[in-house]
Protein backbone atom coordinates (compact mmCIF):
# COMPACT_ATOMS: atom_id res chain seq x y z
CA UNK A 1 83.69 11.67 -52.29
CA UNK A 2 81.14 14.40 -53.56
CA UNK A 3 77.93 13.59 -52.19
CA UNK A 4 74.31 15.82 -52.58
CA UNK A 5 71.17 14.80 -50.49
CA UNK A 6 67.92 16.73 -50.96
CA UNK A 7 65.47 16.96 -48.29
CA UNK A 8 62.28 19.03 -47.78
CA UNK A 9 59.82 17.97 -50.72
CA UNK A 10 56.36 16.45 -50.18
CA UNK A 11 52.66 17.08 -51.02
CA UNK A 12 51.02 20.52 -51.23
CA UNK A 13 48.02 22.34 -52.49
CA UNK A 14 48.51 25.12 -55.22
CA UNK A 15 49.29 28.32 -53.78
CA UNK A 16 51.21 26.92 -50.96
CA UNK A 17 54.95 27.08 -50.09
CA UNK A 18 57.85 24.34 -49.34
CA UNK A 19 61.58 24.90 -48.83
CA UNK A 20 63.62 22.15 -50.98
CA UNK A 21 67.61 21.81 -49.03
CA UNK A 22 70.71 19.93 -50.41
CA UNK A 23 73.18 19.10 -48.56
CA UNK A 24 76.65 19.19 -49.63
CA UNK A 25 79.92 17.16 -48.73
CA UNK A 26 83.17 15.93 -50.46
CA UNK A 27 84.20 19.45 -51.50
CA UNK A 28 84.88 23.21 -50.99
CA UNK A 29 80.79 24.14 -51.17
CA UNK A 30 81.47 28.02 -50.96
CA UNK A 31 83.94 27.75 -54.02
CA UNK A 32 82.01 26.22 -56.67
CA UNK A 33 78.46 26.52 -58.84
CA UNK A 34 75.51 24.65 -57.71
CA UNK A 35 72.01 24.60 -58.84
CA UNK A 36 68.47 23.03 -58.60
CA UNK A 37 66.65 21.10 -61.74
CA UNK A 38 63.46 19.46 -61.89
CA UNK A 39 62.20 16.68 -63.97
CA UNK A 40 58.26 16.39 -64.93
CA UNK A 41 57.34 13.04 -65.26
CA UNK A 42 57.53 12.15 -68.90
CA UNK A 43 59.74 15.58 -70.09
CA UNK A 44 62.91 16.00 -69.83
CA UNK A 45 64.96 18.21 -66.91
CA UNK A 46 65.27 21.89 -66.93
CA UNK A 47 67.43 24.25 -65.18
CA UNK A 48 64.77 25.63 -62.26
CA UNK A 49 67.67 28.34 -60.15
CA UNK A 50 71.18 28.51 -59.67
CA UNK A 51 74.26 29.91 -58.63
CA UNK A 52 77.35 30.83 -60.50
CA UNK A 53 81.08 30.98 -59.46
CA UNK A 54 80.69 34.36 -58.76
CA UNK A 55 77.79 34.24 -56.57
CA UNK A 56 75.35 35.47 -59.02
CA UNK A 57 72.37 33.88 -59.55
CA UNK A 58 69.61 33.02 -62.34
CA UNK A 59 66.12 31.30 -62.52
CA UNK A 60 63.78 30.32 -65.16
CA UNK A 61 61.26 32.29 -66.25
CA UNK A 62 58.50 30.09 -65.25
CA UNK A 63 59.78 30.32 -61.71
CA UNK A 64 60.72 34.21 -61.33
CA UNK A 65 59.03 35.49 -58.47
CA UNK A 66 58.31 32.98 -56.95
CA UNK A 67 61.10 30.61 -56.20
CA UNK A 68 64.56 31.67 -54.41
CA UNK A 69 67.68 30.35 -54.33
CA UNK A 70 70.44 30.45 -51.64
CA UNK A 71 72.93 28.98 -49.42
CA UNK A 72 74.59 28.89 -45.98
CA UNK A 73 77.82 28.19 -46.39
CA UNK A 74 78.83 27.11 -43.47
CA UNK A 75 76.40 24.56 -43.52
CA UNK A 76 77.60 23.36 -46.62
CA UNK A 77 73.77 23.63 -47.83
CA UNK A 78 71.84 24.59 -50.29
CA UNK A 79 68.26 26.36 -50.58
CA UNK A 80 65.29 26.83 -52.55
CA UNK A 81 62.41 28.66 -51.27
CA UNK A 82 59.38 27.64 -53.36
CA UNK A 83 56.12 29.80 -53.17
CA UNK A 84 53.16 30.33 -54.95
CA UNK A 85 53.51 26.54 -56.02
CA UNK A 86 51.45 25.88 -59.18
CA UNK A 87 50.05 22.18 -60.31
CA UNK A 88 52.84 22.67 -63.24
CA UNK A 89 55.53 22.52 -60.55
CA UNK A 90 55.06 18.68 -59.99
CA UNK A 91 58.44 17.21 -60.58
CA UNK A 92 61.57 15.16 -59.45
CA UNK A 93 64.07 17.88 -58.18
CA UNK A 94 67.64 17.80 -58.01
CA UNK A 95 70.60 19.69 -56.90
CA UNK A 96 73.40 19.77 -58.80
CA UNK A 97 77.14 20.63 -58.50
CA UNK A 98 80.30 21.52 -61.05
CA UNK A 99 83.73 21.60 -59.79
CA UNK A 100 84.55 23.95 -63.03
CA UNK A 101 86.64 27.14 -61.62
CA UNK A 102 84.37 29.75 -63.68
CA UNK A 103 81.10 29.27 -64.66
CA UNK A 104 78.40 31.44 -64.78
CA UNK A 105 74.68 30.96 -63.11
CA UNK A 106 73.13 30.95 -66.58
CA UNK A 107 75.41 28.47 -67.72
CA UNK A 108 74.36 25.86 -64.73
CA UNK A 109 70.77 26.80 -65.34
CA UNK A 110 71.18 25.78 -69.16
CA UNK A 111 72.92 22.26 -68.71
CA UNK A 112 72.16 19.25 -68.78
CA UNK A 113 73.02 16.01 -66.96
CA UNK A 114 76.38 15.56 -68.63
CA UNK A 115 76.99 19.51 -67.77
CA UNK A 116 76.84 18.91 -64.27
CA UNK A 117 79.86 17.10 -62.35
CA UNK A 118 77.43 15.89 -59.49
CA UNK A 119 74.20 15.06 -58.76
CA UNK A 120 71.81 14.17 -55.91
CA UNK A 121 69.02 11.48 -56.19
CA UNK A 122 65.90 13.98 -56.42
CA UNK A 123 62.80 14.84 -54.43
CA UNK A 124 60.02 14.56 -55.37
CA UNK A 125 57.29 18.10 -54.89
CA UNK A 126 53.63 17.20 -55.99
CA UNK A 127 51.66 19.86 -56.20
CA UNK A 128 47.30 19.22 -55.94
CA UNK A 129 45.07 21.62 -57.94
């Protein structure tokens, strides 16, 4: 049974820093693509980072910079370094997983909920002004 539990979100004033982690059991973590969404309240999700198949990675634009992905595998968890947080970055975050054999890190960061094979619950990261 695939499950994903975030961790690590809270409060924080702009310009400050928190580190969002997912942790992963059910399956072969190292093998497959995995990536981290976020949900404003009232709009829909959006691809924030991810990984691909192939180990690359990919962000959004509105998160370049400042916001880094990763993973230990042999914790069978995943990462995401947020900095410079901005008011805008208020949202639900999720991990996500797909048990597809090849799929690429822009491909994860462009789907939706029904591209995904797994999700966790969410986080929520509130970010003051």
């Amino acid at each position: 049974q695939v499950q994903l539990v975030e961790s690590g979100g809270g409060s924080v004033q702009a310009g400050g820093s928190l580190r969002l982690s997912c942790a992963a059991s059910g399956y072969n973590f190292s093998r497959y693509s995995m990536g981290w969404f976020r949900q404003p309240s009232g709009k829909e999700r959006e691809g924030v980072a991810a990984f691909g198949t192939d180990g690359s990675t990919s962000y959004a634009d509105s998160v370049k910079g400042r916001f880094t992905i990763s993973k230990d595998n042999a914790k069978n968890t995943l990462y995401l370094e947020m900095n410079s947080l901005k008011p805008e970055d208020t949202a639900m975050y999720y991990c996500a997983a797909d048990l597809a054999l090849d799929m690429s890190a822009n491909k994860v960061l462009r789907a939706n909920y029904f591209g995904m094979d797994y999700w966790g619950k969410g986080i929520l990261v509130f970010v003051s002004s």
